[in-house]
C-alpha atoms as a PDB file:
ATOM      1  CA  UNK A   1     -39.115 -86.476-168.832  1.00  0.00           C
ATOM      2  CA  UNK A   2     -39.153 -88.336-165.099  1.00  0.00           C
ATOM      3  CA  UNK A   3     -42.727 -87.946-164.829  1.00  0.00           C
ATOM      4  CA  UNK A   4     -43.565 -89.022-168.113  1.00  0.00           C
ATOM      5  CA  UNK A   5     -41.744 -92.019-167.853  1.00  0.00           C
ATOM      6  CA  UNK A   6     -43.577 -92.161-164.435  1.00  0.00           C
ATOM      7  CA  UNK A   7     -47.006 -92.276-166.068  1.00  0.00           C
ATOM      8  CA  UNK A   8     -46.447 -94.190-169.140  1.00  0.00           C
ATOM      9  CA  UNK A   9     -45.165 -96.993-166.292  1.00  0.00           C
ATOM     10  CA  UNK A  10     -48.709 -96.543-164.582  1.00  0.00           C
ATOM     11  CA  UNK A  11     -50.435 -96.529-167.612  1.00  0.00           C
ATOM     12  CA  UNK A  12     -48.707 -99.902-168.773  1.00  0.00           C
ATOM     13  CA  UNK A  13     -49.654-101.652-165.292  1.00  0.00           C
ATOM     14  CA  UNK A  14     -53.105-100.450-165.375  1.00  0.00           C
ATOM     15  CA  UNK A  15     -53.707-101.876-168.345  1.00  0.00           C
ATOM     16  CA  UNK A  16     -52.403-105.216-167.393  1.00  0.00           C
ATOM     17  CA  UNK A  17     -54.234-105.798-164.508  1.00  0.00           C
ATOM     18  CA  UNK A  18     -57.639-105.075-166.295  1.00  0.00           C
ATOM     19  CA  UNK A  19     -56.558-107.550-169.134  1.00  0.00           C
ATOM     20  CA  UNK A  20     -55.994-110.422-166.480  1.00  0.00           C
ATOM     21  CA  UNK A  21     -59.309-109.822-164.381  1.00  0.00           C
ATOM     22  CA  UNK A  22     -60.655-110.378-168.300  1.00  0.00           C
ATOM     23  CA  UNK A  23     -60.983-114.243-167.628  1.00  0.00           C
ATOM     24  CA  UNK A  24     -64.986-115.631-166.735  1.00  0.00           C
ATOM     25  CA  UNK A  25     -66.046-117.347-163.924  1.00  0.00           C
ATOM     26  CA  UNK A  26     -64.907-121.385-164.457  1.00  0.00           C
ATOM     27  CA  UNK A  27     -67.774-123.975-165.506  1.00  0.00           C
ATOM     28  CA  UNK A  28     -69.835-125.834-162.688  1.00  0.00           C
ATOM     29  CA  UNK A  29     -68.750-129.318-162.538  1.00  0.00           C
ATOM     30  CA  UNK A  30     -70.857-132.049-161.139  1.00  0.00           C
ATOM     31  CA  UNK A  31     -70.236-133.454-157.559  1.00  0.00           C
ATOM     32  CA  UNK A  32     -68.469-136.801-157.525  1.00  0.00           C
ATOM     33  CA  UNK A  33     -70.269-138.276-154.483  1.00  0.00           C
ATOM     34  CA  UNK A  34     -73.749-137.933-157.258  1.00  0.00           C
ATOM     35  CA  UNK A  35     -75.294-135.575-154.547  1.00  0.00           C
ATOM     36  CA  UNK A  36     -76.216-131.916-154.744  1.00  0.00           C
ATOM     37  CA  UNK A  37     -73.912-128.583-155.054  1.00  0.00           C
ATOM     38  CA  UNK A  38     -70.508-129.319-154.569  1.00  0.00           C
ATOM     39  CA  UNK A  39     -68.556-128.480-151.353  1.00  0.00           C
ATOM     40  CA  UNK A  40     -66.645-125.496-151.029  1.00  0.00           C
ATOM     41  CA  UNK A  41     -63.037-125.088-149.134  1.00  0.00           C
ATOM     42  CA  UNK A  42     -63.540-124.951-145.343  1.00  0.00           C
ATOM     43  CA  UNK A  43     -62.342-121.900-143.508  1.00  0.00           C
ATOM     44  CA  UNK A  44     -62.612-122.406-140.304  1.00  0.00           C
ATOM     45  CA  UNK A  45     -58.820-124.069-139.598  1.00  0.00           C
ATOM     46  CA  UNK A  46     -57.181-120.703-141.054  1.00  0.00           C
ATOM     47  CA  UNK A  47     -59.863-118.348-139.244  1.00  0.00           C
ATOM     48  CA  UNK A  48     -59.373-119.891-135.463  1.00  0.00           C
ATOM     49  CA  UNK A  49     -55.400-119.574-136.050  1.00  0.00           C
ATOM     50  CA  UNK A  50     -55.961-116.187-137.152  1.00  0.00           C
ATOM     51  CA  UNK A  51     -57.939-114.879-134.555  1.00  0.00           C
ATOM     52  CA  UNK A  52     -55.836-116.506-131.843  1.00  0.00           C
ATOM     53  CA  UNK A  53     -52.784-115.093-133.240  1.00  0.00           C
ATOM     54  CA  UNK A  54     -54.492-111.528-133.497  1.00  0.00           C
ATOM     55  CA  UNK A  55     -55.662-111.997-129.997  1.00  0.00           C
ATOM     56  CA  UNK A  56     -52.425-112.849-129.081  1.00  0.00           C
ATOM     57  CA  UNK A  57     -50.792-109.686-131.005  1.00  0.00           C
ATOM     58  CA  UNK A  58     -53.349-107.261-129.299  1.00  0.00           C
ATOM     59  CA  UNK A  59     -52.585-108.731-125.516  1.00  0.00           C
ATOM     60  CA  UNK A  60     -48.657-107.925-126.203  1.00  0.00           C
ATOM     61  CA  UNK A  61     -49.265-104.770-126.807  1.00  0.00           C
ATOM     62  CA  UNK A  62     -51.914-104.288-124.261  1.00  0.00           C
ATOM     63  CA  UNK A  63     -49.048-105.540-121.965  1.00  0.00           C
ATOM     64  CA  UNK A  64     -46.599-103.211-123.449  1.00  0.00           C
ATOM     65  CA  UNK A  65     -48.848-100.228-122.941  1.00  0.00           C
ATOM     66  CA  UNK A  66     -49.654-100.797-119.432  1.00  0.00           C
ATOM     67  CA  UNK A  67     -45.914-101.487-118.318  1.00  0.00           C
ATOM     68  CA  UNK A  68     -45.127 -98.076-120.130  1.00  0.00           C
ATOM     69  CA  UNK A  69     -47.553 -96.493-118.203  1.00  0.00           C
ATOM     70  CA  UNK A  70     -46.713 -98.012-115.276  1.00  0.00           C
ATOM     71  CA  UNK A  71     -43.038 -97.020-115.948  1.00  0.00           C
ATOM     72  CA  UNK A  72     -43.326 -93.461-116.352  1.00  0.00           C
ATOM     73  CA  UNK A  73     -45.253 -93.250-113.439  1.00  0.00           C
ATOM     74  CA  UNK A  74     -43.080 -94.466-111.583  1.00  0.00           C
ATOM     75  CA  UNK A  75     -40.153 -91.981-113.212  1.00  0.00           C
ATOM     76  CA  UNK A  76     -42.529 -89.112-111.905  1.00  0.00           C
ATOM     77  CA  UNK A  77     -43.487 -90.226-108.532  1.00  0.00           C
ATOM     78  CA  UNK A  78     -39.266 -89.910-108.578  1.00  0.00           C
END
């Protein structure tokens, strides 16, 4: 009884997501300024703060690794 109450559930939310990925693309609308194809969103504010922070996230524990190793090294020199 578990597991068919298990797949019905997965049934139900797989047929939900396909009926709201149903919707079409939106309409072109015309660009305000009168000139060509309009503008899209910029990315590069979100992408620099992203790759500093991963940079920063990969140097901690780059840091964290080497003091490990430098720790038990130190515990077997001992």
């Amino acid at each position: 009884m578990k597991k068919f109450i298990y797949l019905s559930l997965i049934a139900v939310l797989l047929s939900l997501s396909i009926a709201v990925m149903a919707d079409g693309p939106p309409a072109p609308t015309q660009n305000p300024s009168g000139g060509g194809d309009p503008v899209g969103a910029p990315i590069d504010g979100g992408l620099g703060i992203l790759l500093a922070m991963g940079a920063a996230y990969g140097g901690k524990k780059l840091y964290k690794a080497r003091k490990e190793k430098q720790q038990a090294a130190e515990v077997i020199e001992k």
